[in-house]
PDB file of N, CA and C in Angstrom:
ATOM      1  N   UNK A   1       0.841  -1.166   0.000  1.00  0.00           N
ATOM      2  CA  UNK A   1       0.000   0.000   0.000  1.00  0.00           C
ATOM      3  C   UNK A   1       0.892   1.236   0.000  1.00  0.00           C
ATOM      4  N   UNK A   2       0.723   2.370  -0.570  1.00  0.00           N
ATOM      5  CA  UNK A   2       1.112   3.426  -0.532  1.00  0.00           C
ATOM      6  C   UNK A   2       0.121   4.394   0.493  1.00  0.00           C
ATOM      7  N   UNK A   3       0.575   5.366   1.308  1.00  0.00           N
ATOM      8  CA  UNK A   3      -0.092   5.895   1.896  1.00  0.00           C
ATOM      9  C   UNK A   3       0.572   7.504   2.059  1.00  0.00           C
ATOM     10  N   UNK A   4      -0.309   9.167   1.895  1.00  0.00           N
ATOM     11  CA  UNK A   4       0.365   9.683   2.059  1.00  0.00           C
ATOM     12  C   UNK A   4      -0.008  10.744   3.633  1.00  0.00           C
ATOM     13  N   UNK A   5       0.889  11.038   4.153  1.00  0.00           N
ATOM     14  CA  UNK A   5       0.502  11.226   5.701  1.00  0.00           C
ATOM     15  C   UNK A   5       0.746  13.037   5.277  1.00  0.00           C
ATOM     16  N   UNK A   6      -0.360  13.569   6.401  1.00  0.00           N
ATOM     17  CA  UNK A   6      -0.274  15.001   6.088  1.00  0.00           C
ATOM     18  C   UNK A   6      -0.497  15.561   7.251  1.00  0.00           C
ATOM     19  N   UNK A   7      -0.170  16.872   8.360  1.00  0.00           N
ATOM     20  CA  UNK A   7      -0.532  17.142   8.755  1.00  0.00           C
ATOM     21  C   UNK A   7      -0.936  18.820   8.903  1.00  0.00           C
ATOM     22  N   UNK A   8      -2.212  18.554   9.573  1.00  0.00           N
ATOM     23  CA  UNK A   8      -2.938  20.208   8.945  1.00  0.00           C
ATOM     24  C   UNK A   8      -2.113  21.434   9.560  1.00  0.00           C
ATOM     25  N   UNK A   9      -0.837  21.576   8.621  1.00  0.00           N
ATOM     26  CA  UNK A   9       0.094  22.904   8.916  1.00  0.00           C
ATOM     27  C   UNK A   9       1.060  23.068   7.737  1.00  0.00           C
ATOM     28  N   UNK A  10       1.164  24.243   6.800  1.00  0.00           N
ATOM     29  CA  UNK A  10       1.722  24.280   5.851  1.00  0.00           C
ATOM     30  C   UNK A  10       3.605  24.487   6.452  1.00  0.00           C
ATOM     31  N   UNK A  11       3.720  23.864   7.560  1.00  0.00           N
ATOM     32  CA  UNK A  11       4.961  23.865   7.900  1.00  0.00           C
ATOM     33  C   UNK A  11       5.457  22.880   8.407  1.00  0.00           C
ATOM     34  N   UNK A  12       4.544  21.852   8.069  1.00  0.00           N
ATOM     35  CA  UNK A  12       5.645  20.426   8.378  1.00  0.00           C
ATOM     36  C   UNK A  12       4.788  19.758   6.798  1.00  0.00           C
ATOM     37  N   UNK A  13       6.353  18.938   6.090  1.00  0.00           N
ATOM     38  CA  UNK A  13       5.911  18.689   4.536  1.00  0.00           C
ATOM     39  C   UNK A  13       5.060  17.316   4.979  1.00  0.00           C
ATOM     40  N   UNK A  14       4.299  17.187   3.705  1.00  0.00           N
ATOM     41  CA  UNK A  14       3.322  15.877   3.480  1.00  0.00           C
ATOM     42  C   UNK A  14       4.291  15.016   3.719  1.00  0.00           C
ATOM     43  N   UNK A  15       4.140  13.078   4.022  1.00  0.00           N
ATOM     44  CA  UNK A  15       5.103  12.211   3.918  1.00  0.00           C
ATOM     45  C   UNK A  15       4.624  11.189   3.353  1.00  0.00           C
ATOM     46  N   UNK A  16       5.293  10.585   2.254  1.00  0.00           N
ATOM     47  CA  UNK A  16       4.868   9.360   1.448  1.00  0.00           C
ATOM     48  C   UNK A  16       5.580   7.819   1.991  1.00  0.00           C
ATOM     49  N   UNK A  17       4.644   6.946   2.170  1.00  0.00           N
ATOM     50  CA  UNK A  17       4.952   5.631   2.562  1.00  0.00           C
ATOM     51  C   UNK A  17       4.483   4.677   1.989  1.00  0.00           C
ATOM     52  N   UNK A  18       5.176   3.659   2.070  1.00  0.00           N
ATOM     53  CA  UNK A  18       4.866   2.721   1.179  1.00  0.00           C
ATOM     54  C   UNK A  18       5.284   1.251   2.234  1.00  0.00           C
ATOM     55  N   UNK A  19       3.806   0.542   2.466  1.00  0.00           N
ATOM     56  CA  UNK A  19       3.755  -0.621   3.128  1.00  0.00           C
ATOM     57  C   UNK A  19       3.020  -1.636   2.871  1.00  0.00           C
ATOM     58  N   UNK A  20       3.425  -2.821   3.850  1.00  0.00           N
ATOM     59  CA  UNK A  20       2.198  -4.494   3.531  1.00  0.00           C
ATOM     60  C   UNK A  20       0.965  -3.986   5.077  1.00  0.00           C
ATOM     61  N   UNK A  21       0.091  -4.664   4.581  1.00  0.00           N
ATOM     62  CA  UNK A  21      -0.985  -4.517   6.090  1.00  0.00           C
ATOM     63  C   UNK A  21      -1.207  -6.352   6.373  1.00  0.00           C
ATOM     64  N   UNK A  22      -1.107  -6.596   7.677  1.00  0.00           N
ATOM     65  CA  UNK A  22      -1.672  -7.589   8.191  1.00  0.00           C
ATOM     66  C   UNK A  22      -2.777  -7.952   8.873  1.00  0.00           C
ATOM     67  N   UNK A  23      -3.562  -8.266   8.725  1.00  0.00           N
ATOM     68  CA  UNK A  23      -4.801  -8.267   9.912  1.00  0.00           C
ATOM     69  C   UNK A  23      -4.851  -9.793  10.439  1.00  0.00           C
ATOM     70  N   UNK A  24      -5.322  -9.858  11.861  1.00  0.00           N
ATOM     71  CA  UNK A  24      -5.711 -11.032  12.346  1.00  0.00           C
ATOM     72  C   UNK A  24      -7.036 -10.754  13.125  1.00  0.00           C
ATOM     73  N   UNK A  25      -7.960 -12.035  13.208  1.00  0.00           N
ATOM     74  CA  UNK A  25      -8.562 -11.442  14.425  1.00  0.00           C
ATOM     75  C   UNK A  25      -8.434 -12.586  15.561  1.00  0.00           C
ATOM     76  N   UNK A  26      -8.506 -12.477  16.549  1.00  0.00           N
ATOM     77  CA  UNK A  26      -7.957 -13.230  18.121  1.00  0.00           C
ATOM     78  C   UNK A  26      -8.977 -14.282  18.151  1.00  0.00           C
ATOM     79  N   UNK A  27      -8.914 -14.962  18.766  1.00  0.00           N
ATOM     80  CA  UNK A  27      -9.982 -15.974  19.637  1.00  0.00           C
ATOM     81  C   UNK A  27     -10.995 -15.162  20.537  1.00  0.00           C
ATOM     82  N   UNK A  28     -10.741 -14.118  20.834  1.00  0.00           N
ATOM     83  CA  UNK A  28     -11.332 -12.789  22.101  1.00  0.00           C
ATOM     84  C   UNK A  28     -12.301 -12.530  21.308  1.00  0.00           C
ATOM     85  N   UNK A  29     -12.162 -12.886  19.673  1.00  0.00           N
ATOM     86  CA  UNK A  29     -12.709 -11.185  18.552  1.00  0.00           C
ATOM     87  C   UNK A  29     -11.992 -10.256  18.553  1.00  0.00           C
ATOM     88  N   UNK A  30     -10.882  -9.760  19.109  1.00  0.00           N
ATOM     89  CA  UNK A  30     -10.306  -8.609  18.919  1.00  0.00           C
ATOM     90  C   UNK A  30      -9.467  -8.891  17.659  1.00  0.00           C
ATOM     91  N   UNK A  31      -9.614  -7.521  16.543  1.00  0.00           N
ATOM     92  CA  UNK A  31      -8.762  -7.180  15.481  1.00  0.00           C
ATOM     93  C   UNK A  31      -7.778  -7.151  15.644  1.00  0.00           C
ATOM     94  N   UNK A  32      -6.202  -7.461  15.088  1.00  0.00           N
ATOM     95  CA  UNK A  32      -4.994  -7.072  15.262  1.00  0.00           C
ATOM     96  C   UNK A  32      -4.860  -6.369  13.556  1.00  0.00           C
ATOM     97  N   UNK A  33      -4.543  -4.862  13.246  1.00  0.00           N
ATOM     98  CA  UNK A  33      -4.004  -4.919  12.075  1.00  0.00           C
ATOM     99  C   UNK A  33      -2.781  -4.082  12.211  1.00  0.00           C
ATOM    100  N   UNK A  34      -1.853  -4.685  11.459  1.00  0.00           N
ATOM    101  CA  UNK A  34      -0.092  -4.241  11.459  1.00  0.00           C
ATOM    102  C   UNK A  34       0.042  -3.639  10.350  1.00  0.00           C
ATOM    103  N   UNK A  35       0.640  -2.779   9.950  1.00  0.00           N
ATOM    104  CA  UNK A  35       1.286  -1.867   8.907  1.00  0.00           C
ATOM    105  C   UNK A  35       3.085  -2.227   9.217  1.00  0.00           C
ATOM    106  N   UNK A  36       3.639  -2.824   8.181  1.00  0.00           N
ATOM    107  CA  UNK A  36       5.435  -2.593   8.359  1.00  0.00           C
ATOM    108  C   UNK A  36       5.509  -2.096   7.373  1.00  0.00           C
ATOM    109  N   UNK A  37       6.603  -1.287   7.246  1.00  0.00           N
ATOM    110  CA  UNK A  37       7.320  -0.291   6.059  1.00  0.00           C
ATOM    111  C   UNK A  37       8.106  -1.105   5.078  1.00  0.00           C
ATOM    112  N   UNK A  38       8.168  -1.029   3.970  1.00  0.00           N
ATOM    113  CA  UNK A  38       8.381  -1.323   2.618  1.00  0.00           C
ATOM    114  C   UNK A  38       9.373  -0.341   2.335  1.00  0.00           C
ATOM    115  N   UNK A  39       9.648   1.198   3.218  1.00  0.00           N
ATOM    116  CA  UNK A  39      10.022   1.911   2.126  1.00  0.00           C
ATOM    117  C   UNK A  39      11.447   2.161   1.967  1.00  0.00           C
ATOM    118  N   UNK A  40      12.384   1.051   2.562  1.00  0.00           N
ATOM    119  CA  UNK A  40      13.847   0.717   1.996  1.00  0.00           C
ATOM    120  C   UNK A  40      13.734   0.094   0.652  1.00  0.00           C
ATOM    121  N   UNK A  41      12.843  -0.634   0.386  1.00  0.00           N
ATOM    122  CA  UNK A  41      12.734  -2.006  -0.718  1.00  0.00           C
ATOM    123  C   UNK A  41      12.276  -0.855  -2.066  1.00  0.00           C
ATOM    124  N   UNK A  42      11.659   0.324  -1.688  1.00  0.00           N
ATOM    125  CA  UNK A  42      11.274   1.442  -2.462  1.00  0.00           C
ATOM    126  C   UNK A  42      11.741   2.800  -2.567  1.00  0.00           C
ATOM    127  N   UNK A  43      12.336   3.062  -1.928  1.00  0.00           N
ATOM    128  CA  UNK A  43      13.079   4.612  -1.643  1.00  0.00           C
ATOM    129  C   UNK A  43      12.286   5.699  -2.133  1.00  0.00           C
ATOM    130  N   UNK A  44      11.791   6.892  -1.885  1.00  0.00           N
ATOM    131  CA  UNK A  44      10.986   7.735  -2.428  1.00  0.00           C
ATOM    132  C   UNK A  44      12.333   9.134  -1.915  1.00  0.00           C
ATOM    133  N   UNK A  45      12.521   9.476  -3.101  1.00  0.00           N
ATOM    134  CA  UNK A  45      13.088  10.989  -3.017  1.00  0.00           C
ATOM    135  C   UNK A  45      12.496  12.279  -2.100  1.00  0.00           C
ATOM    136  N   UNK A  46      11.439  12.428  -2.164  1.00  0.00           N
ATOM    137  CA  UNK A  46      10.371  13.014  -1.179  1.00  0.00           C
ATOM    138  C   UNK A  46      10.088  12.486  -0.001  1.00  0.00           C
ATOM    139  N   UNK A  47      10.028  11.108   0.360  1.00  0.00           N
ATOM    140  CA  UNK A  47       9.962  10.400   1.910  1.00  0.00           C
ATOM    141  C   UNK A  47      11.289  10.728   2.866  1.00  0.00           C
ATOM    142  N   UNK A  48      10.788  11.565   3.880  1.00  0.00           N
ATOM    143  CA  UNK A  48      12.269  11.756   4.839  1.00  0.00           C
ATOM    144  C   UNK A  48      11.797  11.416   5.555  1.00  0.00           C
ATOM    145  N   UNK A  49      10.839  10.095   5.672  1.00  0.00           N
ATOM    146  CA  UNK A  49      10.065   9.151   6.852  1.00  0.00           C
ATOM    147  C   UNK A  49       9.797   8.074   6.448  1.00  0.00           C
ATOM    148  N   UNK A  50      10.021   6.689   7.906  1.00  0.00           N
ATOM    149  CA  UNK A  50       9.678   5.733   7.714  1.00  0.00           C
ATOM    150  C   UNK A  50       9.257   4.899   8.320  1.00  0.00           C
ATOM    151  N   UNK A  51       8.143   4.625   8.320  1.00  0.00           N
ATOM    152  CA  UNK A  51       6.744   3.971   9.371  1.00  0.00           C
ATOM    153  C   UNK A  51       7.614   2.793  10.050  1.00  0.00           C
ATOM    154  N   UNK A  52       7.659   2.710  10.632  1.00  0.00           N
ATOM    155  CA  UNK A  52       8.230   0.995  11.541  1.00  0.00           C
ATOM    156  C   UNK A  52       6.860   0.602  12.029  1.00  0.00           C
ATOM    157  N   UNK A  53       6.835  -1.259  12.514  1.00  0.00           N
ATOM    158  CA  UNK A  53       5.578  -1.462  12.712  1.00  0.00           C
ATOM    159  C   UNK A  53       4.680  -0.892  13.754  1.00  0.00           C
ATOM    160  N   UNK A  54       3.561  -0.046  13.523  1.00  0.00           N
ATOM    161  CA  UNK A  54       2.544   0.413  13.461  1.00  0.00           C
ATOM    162  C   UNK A  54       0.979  -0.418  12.948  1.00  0.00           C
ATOM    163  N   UNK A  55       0.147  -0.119  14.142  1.00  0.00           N
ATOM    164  CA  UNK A  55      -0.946  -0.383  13.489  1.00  0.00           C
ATOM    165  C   UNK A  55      -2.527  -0.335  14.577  1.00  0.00           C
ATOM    166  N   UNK A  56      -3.343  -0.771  14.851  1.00  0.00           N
ATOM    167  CA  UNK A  56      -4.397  -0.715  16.245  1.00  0.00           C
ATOM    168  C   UNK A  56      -5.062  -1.845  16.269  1.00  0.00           C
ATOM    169  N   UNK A  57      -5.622  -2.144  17.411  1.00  0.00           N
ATOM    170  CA  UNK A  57      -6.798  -2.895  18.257  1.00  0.00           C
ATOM    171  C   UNK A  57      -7.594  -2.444  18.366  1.00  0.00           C
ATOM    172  N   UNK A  58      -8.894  -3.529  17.411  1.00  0.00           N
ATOM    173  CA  UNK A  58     -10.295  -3.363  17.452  1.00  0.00           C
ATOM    174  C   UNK A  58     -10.981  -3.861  18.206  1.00  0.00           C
ATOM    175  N   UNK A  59     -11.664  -3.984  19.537  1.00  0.00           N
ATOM    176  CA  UNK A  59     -12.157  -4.792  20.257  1.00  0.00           C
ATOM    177  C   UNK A  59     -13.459  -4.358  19.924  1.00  0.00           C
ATOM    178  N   UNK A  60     -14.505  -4.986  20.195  1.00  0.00           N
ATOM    179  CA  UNK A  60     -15.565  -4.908  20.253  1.00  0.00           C
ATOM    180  C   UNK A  60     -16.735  -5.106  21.794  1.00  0.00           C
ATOM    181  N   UNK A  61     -17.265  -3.970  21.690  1.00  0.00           N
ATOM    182  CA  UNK A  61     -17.733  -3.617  23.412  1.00  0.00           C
ATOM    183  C   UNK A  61     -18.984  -4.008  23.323  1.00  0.00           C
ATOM    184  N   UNK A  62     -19.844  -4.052  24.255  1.00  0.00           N
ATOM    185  CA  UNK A  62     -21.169  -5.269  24.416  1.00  0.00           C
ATOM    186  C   UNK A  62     -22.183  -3.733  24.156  1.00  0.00           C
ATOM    187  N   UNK A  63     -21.923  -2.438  23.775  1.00  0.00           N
ATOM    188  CA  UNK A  63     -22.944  -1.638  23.479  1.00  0.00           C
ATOM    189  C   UNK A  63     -22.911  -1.156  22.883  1.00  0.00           C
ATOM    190  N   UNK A  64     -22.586  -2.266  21.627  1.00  0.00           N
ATOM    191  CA  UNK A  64     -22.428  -2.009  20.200  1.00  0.00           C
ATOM    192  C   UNK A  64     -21.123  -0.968  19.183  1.00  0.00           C
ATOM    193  N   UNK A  65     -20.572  -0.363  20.258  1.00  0.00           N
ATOM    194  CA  UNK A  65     -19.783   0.169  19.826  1.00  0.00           C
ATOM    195  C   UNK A  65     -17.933  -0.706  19.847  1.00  0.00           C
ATOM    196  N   UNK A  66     -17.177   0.127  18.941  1.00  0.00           N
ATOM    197  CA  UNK A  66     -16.060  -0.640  19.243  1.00  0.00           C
ATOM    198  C   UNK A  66     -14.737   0.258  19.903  1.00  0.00           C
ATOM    199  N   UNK A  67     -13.864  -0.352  20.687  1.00  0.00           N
ATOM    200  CA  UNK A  67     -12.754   0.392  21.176  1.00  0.00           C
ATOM    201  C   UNK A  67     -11.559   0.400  20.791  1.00  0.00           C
ATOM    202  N   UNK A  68     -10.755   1.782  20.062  1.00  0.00           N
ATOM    203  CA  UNK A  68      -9.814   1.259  18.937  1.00  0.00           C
ATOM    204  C   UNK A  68      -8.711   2.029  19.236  1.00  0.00           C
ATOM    205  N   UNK A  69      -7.513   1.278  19.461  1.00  0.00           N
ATOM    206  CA  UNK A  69      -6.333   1.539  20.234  1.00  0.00           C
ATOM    207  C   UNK A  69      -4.840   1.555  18.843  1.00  0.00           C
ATOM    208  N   UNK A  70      -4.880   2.887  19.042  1.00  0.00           N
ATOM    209  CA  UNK A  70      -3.658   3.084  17.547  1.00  0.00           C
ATOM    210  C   UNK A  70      -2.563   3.626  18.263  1.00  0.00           C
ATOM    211  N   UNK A  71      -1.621   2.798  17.422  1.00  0.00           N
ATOM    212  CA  UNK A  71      -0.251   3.276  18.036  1.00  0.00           C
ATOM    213  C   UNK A  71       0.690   3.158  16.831  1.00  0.00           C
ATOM    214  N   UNK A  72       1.535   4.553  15.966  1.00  0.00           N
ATOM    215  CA  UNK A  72       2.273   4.837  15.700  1.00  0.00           C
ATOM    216  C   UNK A  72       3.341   5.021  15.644  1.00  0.00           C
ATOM    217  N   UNK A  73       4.636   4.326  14.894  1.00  0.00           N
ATOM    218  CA  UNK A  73       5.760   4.424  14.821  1.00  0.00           C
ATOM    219  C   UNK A  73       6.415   4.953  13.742  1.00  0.00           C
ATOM    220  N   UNK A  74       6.957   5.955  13.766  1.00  0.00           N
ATOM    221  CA  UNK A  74       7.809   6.843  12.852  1.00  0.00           C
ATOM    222  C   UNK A  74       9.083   7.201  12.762  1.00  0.00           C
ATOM    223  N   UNK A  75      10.030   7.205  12.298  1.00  0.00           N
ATOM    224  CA  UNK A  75      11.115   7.729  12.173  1.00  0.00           C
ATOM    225  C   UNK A  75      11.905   8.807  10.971  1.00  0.00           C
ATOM    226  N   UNK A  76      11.551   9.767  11.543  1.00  0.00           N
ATOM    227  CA  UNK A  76      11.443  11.127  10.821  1.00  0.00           C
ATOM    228  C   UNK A  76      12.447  11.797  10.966  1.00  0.00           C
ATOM    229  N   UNK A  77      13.334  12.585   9.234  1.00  0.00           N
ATOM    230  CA  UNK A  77      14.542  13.383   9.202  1.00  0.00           C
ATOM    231  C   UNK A  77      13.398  14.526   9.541  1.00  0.00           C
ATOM    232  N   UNK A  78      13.878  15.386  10.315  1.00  0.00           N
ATOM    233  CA  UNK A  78      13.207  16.586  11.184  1.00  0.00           C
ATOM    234  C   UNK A  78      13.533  18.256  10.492  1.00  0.00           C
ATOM    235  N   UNK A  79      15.122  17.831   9.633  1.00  0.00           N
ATOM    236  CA  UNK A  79      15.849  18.683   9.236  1.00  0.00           C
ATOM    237  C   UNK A  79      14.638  19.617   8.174  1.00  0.00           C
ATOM    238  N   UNK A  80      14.029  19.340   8.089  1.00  0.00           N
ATOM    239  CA  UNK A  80      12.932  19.963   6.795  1.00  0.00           C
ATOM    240  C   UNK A  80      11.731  20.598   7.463  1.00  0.00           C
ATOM    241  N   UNK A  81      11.298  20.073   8.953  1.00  0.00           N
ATOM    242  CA  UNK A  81      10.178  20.620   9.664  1.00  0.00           C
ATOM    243  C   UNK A  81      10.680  22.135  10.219  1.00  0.00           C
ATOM    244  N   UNK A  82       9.480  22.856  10.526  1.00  0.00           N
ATOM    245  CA  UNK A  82       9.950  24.391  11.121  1.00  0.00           C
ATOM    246  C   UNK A  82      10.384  23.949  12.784  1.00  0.00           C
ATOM    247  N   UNK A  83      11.178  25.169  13.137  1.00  0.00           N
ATOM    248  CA  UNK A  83      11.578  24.855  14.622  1.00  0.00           C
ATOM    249  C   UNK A  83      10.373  25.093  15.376  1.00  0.00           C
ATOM    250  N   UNK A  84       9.005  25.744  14.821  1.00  0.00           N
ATOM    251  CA  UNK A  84       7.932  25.708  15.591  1.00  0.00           C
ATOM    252  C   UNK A  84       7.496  24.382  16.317  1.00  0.00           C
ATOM    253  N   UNK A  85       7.452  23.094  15.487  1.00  0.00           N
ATOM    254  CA  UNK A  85       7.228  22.134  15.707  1.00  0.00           C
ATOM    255  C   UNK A  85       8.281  21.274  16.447  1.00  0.00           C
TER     256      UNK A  85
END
């Protein structure tokens, strides 16, 4: 998958990634889905980031709703962001 990450400030640049997704789901019912990075195997001239595994837990709660636990891993050249950030 290609994915491109943005955040709402014209002072830190967009970041392009490129990964596999895994999903499982548990014996519990709970979702596992993993994102690992691809983007050595791809190099992008514009990517000064690179996702390490990342991904969340979907559980599912008895009042119909579900509870979803994301956790992000990044490793980001910074040299290009403003010192605001």
């Amino acid at each position: 998958m290609t994915a491109e990450f943005q955040v709402p400030s014209p002072l830190v640049p967009t970041r392009e990634n490129y990964f596999v997704r895994y999903c499982k789901q548990h014996t519990d019912g709970t979702w596992a889905v993993v994102d690992v990075s691809l983007d050595t195997l791809r190099p992008s001239p514009m990517s000064k980031s690179r996702r390490t595994p990342s991904g969340c837990l979907i559980q599912e709660l008895p009042n119909g709703y579900s509870k979803v636990t994301w956790v992000e891993h990044v490793e980001v050249d910074d040299r290009s962001v403003h010192n605001i950030y």
